[in-house]
C-alpha atoms as a PDB file:
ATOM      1  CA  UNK A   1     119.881  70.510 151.124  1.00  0.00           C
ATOM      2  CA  UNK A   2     119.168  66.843 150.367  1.00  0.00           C
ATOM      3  CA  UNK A   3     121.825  64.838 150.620  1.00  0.00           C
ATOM      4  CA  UNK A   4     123.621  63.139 147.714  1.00  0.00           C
ATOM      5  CA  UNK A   5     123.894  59.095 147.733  1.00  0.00           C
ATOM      6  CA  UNK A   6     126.778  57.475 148.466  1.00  0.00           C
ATOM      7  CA  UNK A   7     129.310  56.097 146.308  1.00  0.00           C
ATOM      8  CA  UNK A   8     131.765  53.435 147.590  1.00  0.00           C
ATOM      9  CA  UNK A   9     135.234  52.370 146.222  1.00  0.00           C
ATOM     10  CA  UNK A  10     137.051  48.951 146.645  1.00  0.00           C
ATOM     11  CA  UNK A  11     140.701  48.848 145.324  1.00  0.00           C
ATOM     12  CA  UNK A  12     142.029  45.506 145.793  1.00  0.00           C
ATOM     13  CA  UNK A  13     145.404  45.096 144.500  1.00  0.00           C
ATOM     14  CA  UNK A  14     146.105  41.895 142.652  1.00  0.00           C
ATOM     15  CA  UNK A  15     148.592  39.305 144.459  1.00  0.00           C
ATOM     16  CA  UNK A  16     152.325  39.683 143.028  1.00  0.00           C
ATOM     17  CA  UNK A  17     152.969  38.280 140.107  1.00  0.00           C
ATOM     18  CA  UNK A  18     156.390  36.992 138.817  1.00  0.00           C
ATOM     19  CA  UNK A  19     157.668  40.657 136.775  1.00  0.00           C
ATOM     20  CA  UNK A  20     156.661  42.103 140.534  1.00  0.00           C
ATOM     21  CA  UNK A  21     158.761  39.910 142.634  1.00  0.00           C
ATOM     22  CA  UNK A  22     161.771  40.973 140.167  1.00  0.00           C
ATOM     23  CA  UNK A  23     161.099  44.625 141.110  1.00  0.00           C
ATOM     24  CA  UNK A  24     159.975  45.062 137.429  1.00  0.00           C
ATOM     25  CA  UNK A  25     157.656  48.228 136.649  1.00  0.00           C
ATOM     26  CA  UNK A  26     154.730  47.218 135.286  1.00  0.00           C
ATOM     27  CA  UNK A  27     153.580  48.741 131.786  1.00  0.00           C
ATOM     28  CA  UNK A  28     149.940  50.900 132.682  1.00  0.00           C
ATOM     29  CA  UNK A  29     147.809  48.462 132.735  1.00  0.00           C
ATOM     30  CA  UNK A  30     143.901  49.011 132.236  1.00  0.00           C
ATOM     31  CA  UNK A  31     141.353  48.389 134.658  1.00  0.00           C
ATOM     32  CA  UNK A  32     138.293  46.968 133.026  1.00  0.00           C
ATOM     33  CA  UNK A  33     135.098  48.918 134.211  1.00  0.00           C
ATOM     34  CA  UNK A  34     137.350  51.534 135.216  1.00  0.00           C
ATOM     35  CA  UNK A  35     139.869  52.797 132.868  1.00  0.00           C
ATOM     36  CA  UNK A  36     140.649  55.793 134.278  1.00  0.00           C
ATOM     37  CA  UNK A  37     142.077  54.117 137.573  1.00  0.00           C
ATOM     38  CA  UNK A  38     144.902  52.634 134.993  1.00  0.00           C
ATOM     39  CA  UNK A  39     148.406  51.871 136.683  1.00  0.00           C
ATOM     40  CA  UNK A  40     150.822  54.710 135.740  1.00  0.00           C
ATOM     41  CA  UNK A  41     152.623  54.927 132.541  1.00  0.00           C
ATOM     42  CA  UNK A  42     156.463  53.967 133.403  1.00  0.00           C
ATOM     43  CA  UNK A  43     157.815  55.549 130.094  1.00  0.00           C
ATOM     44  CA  UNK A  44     161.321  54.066 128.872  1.00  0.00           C
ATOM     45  CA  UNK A  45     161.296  51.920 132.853  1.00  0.00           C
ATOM     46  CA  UNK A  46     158.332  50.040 132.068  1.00  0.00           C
ATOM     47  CA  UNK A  47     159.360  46.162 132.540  1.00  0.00           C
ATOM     48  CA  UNK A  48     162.797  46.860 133.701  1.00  0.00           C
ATOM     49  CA  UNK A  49     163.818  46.939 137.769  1.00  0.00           C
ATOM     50  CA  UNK A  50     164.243  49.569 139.814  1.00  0.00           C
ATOM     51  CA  UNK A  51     168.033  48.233 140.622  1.00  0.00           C
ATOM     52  CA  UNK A  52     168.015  48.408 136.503  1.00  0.00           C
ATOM     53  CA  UNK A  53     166.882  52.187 136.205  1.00  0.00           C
ATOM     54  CA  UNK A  54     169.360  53.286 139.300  1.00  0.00           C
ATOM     55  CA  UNK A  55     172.574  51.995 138.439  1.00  0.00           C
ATOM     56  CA  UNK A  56     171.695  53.875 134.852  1.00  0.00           C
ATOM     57  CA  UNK A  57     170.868  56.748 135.586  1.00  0.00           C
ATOM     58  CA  UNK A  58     170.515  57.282 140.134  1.00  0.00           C
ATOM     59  CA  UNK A  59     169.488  60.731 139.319  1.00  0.00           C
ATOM     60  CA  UNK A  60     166.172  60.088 137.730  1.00  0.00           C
ATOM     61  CA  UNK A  61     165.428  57.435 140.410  1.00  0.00           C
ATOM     62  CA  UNK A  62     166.649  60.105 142.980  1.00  0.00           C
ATOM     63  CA  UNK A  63     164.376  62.761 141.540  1.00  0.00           C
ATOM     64  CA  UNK A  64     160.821  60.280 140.658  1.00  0.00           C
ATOM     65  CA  UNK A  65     161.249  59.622 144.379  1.00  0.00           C
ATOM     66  CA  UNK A  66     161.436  62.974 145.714  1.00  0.00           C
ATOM     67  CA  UNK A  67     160.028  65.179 142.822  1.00  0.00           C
ATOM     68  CA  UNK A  68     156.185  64.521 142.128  1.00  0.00           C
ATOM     69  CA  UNK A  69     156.121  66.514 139.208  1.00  0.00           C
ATOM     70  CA  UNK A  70     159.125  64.355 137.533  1.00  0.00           C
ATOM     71  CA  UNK A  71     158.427  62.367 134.848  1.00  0.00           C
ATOM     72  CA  UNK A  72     160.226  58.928 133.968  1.00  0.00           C
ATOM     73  CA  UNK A  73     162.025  59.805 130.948  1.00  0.00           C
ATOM     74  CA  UNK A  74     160.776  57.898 127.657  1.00  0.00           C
ATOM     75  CA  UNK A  75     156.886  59.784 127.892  1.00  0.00           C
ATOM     76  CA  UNK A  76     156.062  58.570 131.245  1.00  0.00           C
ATOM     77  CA  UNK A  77     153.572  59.932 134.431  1.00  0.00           C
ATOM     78  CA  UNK A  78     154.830  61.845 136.945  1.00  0.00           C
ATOM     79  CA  UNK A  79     153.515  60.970 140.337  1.00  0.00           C
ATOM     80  CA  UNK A  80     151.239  64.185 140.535  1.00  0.00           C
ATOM     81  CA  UNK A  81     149.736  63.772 137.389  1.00  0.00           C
ATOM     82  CA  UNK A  82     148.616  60.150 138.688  1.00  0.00           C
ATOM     83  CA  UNK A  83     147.375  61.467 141.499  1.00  0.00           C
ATOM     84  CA  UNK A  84     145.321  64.380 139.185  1.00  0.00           C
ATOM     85  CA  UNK A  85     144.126  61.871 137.110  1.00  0.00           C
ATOM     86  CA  UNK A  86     143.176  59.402 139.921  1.00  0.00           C
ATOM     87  CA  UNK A  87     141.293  62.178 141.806  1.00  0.00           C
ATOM     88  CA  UNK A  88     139.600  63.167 138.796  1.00  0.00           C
ATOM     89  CA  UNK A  89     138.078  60.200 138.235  1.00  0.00           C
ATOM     90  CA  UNK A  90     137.082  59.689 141.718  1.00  0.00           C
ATOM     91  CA  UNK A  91     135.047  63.118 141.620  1.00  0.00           C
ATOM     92  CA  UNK A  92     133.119  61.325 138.363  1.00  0.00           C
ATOM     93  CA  UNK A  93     131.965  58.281 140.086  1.00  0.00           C
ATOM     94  CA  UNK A  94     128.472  57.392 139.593  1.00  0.00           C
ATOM     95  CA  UNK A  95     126.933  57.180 142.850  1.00  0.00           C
ATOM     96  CA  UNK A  96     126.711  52.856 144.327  1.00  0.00           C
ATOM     97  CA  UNK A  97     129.260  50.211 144.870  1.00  0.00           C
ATOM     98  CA  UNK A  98     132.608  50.225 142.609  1.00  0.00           C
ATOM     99  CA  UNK A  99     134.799  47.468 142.553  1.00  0.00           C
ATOM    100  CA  UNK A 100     138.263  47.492 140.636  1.00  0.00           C
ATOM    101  CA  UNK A 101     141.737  46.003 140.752  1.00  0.00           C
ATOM    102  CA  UNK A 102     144.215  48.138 140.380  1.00  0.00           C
ATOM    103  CA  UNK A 103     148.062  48.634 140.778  1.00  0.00           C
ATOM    104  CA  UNK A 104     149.564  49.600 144.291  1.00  0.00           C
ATOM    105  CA  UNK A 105     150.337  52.912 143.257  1.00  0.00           C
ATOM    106  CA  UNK A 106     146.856  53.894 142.087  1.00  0.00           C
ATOM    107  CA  UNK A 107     146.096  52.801 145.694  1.00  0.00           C
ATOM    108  CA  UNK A 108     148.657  55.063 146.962  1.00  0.00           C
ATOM    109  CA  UNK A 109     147.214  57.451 144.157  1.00  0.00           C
ATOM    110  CA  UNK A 110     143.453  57.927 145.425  1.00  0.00           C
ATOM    111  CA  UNK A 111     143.830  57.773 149.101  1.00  0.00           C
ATOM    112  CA  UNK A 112     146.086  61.088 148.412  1.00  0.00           C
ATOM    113  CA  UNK A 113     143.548  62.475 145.764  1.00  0.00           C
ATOM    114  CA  UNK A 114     140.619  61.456 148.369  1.00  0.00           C
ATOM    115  CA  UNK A 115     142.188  62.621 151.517  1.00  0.00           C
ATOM    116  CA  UNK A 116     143.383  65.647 150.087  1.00  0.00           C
ATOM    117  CA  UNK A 117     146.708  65.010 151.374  1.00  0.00           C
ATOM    118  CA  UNK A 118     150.494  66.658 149.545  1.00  0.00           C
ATOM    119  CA  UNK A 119     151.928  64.673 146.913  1.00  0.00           C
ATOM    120  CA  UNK A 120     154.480  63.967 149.317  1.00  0.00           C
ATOM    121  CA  UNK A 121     152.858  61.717 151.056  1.00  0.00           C
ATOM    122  CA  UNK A 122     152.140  59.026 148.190  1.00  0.00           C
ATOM    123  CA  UNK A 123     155.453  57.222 149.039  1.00  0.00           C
ATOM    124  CA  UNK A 124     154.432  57.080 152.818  1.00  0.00           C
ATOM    125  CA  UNK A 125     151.938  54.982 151.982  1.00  0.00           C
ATOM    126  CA  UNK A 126     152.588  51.127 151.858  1.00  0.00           C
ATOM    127  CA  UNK A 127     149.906  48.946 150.039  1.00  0.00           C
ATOM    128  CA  UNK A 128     150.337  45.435 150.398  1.00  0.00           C
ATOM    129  CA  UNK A 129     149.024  43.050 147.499  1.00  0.00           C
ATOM    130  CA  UNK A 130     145.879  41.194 147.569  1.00  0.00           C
ATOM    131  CA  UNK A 131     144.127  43.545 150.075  1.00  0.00           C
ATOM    132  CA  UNK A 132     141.255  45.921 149.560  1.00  0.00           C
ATOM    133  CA  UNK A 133     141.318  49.575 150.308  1.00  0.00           C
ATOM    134  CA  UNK A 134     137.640  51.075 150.529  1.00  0.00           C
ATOM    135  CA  UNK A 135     136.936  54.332 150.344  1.00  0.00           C
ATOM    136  CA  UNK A 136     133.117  55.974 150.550  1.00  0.00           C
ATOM    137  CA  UNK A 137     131.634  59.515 150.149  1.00  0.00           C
ATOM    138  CA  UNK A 138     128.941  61.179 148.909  1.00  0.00           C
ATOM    139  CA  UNK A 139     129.787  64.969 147.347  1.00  0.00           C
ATOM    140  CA  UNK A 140     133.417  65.144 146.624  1.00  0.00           C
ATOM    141  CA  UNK A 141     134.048  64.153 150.187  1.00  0.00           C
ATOM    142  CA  UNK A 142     135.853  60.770 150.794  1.00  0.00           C
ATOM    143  CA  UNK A 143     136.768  58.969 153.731  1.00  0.00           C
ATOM    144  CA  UNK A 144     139.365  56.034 153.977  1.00  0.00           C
ATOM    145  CA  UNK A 145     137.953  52.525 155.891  1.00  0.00           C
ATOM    146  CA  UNK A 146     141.173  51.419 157.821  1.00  0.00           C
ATOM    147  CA  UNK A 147     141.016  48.200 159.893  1.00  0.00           C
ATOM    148  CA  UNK A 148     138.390  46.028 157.559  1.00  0.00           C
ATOM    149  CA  UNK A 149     137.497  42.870 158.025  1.00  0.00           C
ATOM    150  CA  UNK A 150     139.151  40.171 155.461  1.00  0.00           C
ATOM    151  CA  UNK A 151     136.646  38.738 153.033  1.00  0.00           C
END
Protein backbone atom coordinates (compact mmCIF):
# COMPACT_ATOMS: atom_id res chain seq x y z
CA UNK A 1 0.00 0.00 0.00
CA UNK A 2 1.66 3.24 -1.14
CA UNK A 3 1.93 5.56 1.25
CA UNK A 4 -0.04 8.83 1.41
CA UNK A 5 2.04 12.31 1.49
CA UNK A 6 2.39 14.15 4.31
CA UNK A 7 0.54 17.01 5.49
CA UNK A 8 2.02 19.36 8.14
CA UNK A 9 0.26 21.86 10.53
CA UNK A 10 1.73 25.06 12.19
CA UNK A 11 -0.58 26.78 14.79
CA UNK A 12 1.07 29.76 16.05
CA UNK A 13 -0.96 31.64 18.41
CA UNK A 14 -0.90 35.39 18.04
CA UNK A 15 0.92 37.44 20.97
CA UNK A 16 -1.76 38.83 23.62
CA UNK A 17 -3.46 41.53 22.77
CA UNK A 18 -5.03 44.17 25.14
CA UNK A 19 -9.01 42.37 25.47
CA UNK A 20 -6.56 39.15 26.39
CA UNK A 21 -4.59 40.63 29.13
CA UNK A 22 -8.15 41.70 30.69
CA UNK A 23 -9.14 38.00 30.68
CA UNK A 24 -11.74 39.00 27.99
CA UNK A 25 -13.16 36.04 25.71
CA UNK A 26 -12.56 36.69 22.45
CA UNK A 27 -15.59 36.68 19.87
CA UNK A 28 -14.71 33.43 17.16
CA UNK A 29 -12.57 34.86 15.20
CA UNK A 30 -11.78 33.53 11.53
CA UNK A 31 -8.66 32.23 10.38
CA UNK A 32 -7.99 33.32 6.86
CA UNK A 33 -6.94 30.23 4.67
CA UNK A 34 -8.42 28.20 7.24
CA UNK A 35 -11.82 28.91 8.42
CA UNK A 36 -12.65 25.96 9.89
CA UNK A 37 -9.79 26.27 12.62
CA UNK A 38 -12.00 29.49 13.85
CA UNK A 39 -11.62 30.35 17.71
CA UNK A 40 -14.76 29.06 19.52
CA UNK A 41 -17.97 30.85 19.63
CA UNK A 42 -18.24 32.34 23.39
CA UNK A 43 -22.10 32.90 23.11
CA UNK A 44 -23.54 35.70 25.57
CA UNK A 45 -19.37 35.68 27.32
CA UNK A 46 -17.85 36.79 24.25
CA UNK A 47 -15.80 40.14 25.22
CA UNK A 48 -16.58 39.98 28.83
CA UNK A 49 -13.92 38.34 31.63
CA UNK A 50 -13.94 35.31 33.07
CA UNK A 51 -14.03 37.13 36.74
CA UNK A 52 -17.24 38.86 34.81
CA UNK A 53 -19.06 35.49 33.83
CA UNK A 54 -18.23 33.85 37.50
CA UNK A 55 -19.40 36.23 39.89
CA UNK A 56 -22.79 36.04 37.52
CA UNK A 57 -23.46 33.05 37.25
CA UNK A 58 -20.17 30.42 39.08
CA UNK A 59 -22.25 27.59 37.94
CA UNK A 60 -21.87 27.93 34.24
CA UNK A 61 -18.14 28.73 34.72
CA UNK A 62 -18.08 25.65 37.11
CA UNK A 63 -19.75 23.43 34.54
CA UNK A 64 -17.76 24.92 30.88
CA UNK A 65 -14.75 23.90 32.97
CA UNK A 66 -15.60 20.51 33.89
CA UNK A 67 -18.44 19.58 31.39
CA UNK A 68 -17.18 19.37 27.65
CA UNK A 69 -20.44 19.01 26.31
CA UNK A 70 -21.67 22.44 28.10
CA UNK A 71 -22.38 25.15 26.15
CA UNK A 72 -21.88 28.96 27.18
CA UNK A 73 -25.31 30.11 27.40
CA UNK A 74 -26.31 32.87 24.69
CA UNK A 75 -25.69 30.08 21.44
CA UNK A 76 -22.19 29.34 22.22
CA UNK A 77 -19.58 26.03 21.56
CA UNK A 78 -19.17 23.62 23.92
CA UNK A 79 -15.64 22.44 24.30
CA UNK A 80 -16.36 18.99 22.52
CA UNK A 81 -17.96 20.36 19.71
CA UNK A 82 -14.62 22.50 19.17
CA UNK A 83 -12.73 19.76 19.44
CA UNK A 84 -15.27 17.78 16.67
CA UNK A 85 -15.05 20.51 14.54
CA UNK A 86 -11.25 21.04 14.91
CA UNK A 87 -10.60 17.31 14.24
CA UNK A 88 -12.78 17.38 11.38
CA UNK A 89 -11.05 19.71 9.65
CA UNK A 90 -7.76 18.27 10.37
CA UNK A 91 -8.91 14.85 8.67
CA UNK A 92 -9.70 17.31 5.37
CA UNK A 93 -6.33 18.76 5.03
CA UNK A 94 -4.92 18.76 1.67
CA UNK A 95 -1.77 17.01 1.82
CA UNK A 96 1.75 19.92 2.13
CA UNK A 97 2.62 22.62 4.53
CA UNK A 98 -0.35 24.59 6.43
CA UNK A 99 0.27 27.55 8.23
CA UNK A 100 -2.49 29.38 10.40
CA UNK A 101 -2.91 31.56 13.46
CA UNK A 102 -5.26 30.63 15.57
CA UNK A 103 -6.66 31.11 19.17
CA UNK A 104 -5.08 29.11 22.18
CA UNK A 105 -7.92 27.00 22.52
CA UNK A 106 -8.04 25.73 18.94
CA UNK A 107 -4.43 24.79 19.90
CA UNK A 108 -5.64 23.02 22.85
CA UNK A 109 -8.51 21.89 20.37
CA UNK A 110 -6.39 19.85 17.65
CA UNK A 111 -3.67 18.40 19.69
CA UNK A 112 -6.81 16.55 21.50
CA UNK A 113 -8.61 15.88 18.09
CA UNK A 114 -4.99 14.73 16.67
CA UNK A 115 -3.82 12.74 19.57
CA UNK A 116 -6.97 11.18 20.09
CA UNK A 117 -6.90 12.07 23.60
CA UNK A 118 -10.58 12.58 26.16
CA UNK A 119 -12.05 15.86 26.12
CA UNK A 120 -10.80 16.07 29.47
CA UNK A 121 -7.67 16.72 28.75
CA UNK A 122 -8.14 20.10 26.67
CA UNK A 123 -7.77 22.16 29.91
CA UNK A 124 -4.45 20.26 30.77
CA UNK A 125 -3.02 21.72 28.08
CA UNK A 126 -1.30 25.21 28.44
CA UNK A 127 -0.50 27.13 25.13
CA UNK A 128 1.49 30.04 25.53
CA UNK A 129 1.06 33.01 22.92
CA UNK A 130 3.28 33.66 20.10
CA UNK A 131 4.58 30.04 19.81
CA UNK A 132 3.99 27.47 17.14
CA UNK A 133 2.57 24.06 17.69
CA UNK A 134 3.31 21.66 14.61
CA UNK A 135 1.69 18.80 14.03
CA UNK A 136 2.40 16.24 10.82
CA UNK A 137 0.75 13.02 9.47
CA UNK A 138 -0.07 11.43 6.59
CA UNK A 139 -3.60 9.19 6.76
CA UNK A 140 -5.60 10.39 9.64
CA UNK A 141 -2.60 9.77 11.82
CA UNK A 142 -1.01 12.86 13.56
CA UNK A 143 1.84 13.29 15.66
CA UNK A 144 2.63 16.38 17.95
CA UNK A 145 6.48 18.07 17.44
CA UNK A 146 7.33 19.02 21.14
CA UNK A 147 10.68 20.75 21.83
CA UNK A 148 11.06 22.91 18.33
CA UNK A 149 13.44 25.11 17.63
CA UNK A 150 12.32 29.02 17.78
CA UNK A 151 12.19 30.64 14.38
Amino acid sequence: MPLTPPVRLHLTTPPLDEAARQGRFAHARPCPGHEGLAGPDMGDWAGRTLDEVAAEDPEAVRRWLTDPEFAPPGGGEPVAALITRTGEYLAGLEPGRHDAVVAQAVVRAAVVAALELPAAAFWRLDVRPGTVTALSGRAGRWNLLVGQDPV
